[in-house]
Protein backbone atom coordinates (compact mmCIF):
# COMPACT_ATOMS: atom_id res chain seq x y z
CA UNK A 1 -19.78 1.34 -14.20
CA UNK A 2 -23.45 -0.11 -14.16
CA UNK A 3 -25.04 -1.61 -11.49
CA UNK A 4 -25.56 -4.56 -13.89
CA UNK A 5 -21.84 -4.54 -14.80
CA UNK A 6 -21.22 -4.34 -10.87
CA UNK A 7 -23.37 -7.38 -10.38
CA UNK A 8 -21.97 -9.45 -13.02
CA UNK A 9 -18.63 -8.60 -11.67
CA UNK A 10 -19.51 -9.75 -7.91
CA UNK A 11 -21.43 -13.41 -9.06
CA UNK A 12 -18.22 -14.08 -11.49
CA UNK A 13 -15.36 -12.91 -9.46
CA UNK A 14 -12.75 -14.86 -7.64
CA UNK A 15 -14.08 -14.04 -4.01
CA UNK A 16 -9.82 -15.13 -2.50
CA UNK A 17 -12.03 -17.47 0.18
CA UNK A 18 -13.18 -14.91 1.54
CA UNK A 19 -17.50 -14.33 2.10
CA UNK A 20 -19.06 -11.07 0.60
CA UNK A 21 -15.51 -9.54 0.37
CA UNK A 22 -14.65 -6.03 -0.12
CA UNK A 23 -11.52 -4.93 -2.56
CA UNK A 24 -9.26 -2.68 -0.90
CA UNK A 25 -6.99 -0.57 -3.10
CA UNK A 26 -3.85 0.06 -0.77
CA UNK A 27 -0.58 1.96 -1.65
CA UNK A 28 2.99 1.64 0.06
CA UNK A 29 4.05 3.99 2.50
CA UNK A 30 7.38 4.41 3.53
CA UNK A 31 7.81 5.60 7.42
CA UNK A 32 11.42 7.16 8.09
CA UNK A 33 13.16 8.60 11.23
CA UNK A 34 12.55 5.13 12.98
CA UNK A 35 14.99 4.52 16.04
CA UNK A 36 17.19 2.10 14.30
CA UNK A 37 17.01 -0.41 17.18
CA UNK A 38 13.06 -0.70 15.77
CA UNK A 39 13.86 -0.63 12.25
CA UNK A 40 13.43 -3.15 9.17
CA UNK A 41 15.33 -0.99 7.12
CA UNK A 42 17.92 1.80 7.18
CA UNK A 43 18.37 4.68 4.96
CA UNK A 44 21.07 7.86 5.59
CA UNK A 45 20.25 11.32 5.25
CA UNK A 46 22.62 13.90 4.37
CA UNK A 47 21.81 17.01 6.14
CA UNK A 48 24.03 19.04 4.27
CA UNK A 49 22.94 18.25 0.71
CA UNK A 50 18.93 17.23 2.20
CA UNK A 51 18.63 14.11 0.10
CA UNK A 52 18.07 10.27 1.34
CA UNK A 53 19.59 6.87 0.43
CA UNK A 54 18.76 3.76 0.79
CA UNK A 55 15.15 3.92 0.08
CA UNK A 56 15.63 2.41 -2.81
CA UNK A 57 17.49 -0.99 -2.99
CA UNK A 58 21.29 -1.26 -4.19
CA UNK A 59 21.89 2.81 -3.84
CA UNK A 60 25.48 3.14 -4.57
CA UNK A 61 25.23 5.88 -2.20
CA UNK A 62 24.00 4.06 0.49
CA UNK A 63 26.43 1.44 0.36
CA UNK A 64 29.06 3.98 0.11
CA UNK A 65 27.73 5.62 3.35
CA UNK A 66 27.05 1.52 4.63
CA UNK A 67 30.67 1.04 4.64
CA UNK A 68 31.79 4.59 5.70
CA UNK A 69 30.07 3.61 8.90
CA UNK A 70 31.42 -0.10 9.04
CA UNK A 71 35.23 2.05 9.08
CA UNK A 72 33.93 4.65 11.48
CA UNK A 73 34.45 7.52 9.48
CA UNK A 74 30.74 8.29 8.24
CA UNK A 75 30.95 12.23 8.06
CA UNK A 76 28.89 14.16 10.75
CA UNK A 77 26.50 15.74 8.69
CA UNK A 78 25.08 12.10 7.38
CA UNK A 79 22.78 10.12 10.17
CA UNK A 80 21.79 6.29 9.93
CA UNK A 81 17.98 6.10 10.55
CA UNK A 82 15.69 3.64 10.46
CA UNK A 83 12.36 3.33 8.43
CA UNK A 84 9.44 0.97 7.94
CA UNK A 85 7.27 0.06 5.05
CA UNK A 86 3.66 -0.61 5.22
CA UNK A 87 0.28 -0.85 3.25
CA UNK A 88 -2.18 2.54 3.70
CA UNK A 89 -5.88 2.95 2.98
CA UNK A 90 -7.25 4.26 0.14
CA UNK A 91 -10.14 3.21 -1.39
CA UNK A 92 -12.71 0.06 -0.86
CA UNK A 93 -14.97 -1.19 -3.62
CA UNK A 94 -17.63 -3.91 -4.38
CA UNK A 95 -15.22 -5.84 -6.73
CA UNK A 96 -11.72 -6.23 -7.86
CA UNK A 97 -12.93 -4.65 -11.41
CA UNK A 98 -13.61 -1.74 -10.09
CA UNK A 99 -11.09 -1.98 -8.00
CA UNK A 100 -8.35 -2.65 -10.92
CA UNK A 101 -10.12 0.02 -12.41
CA UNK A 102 -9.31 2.63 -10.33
CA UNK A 103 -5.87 1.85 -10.31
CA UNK A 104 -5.68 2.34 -14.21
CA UNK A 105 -6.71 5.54 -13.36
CA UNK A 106 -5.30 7.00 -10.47
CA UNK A 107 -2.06 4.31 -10.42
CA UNK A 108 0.08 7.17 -10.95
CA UNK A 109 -0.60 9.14 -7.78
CA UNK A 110 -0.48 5.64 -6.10
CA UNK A 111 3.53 4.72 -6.34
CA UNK A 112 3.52 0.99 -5.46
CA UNK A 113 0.23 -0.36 -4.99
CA UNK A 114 -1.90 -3.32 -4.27
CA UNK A 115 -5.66 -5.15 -4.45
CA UNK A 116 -6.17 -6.17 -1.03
CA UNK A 117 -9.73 -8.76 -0.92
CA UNK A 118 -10.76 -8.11 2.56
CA UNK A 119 -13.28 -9.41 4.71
CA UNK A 120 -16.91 -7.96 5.35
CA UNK A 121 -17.26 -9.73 8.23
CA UNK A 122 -20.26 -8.25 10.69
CA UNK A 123 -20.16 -5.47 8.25
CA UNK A 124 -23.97 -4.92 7.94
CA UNK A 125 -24.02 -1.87 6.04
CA UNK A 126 -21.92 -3.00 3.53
CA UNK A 127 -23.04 -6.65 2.93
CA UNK A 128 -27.07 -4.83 2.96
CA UNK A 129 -25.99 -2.95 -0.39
CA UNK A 130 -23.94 -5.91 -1.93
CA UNK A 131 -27.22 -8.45 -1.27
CA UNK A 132 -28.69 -5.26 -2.99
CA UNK A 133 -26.93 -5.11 -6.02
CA UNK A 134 -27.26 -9.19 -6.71
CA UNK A 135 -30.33 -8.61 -5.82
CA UNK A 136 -31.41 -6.20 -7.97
CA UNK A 137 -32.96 -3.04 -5.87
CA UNK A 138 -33.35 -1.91 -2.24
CA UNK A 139 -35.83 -3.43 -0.76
């Protein structure tokens, strides 16, 4: 992409109320083997077969397993844990564009992802090249 193309994108862009922001490409990450007492979801793993349920919503298998607990007869060799689910990292750009554009590209290594528009607050560096860009050169 251009730095004209860049510029054009940061003047006409929907800034989400936010000044000078940066776009934040983030992707879903799923963290398991969470105490259940700390837990916002639950999943069981069968240690016998090595496969998970409940990672993804409305498993048979997990409410099979859900209710084998409720009765008390969940079979030894399949543990309740808990997991959490949160937004990671992975790349920052000067507008959603490119941002959007990136995902085209690389969605598929992503899984679930989103556009986060995040703050450049006291962020020297960063606003110094954006100013630059409008701008049109370093100074």
């Amino acid at each position: 992409m251009s730095l004209e193309k860049i510029k054009n994108n940061i003047l006409t862009q929907n800034n989400r109320c936010t000044d000078q922001p940066m776009f934040i490409v983030e992707k879903e990450v799923v963290d398991g083997g969470i105490d259940t007492e700390f837990a916002d979801e639950f999943y069981y793993y069968d240690y016998d077969e090595d496969e998970c349920f409940g990672y993804e919503e409305g498993s048979d298998e997990y409410e099979k397993f859900e209710q084998m607990e409720e009765d008390d007869n969940l079979p030894s060799n399949v543990v309740r844990h808990g997991m959490r689910r949160r937004w990671q990292f992975v790349q920052a750009f000067f507008t959603e564009a490119g941002a959007q554009d990136y995902i085209d590209q690389d969605g598929h290594n992503l899984g679930k992802s989103r556009i986060y528009g995040w703050g450049s607050y006291r962020n020297d560096e960063f606003r110094e090249i954006r100013n630059a860009i409008i701008q049109g050169g370093v100074k």
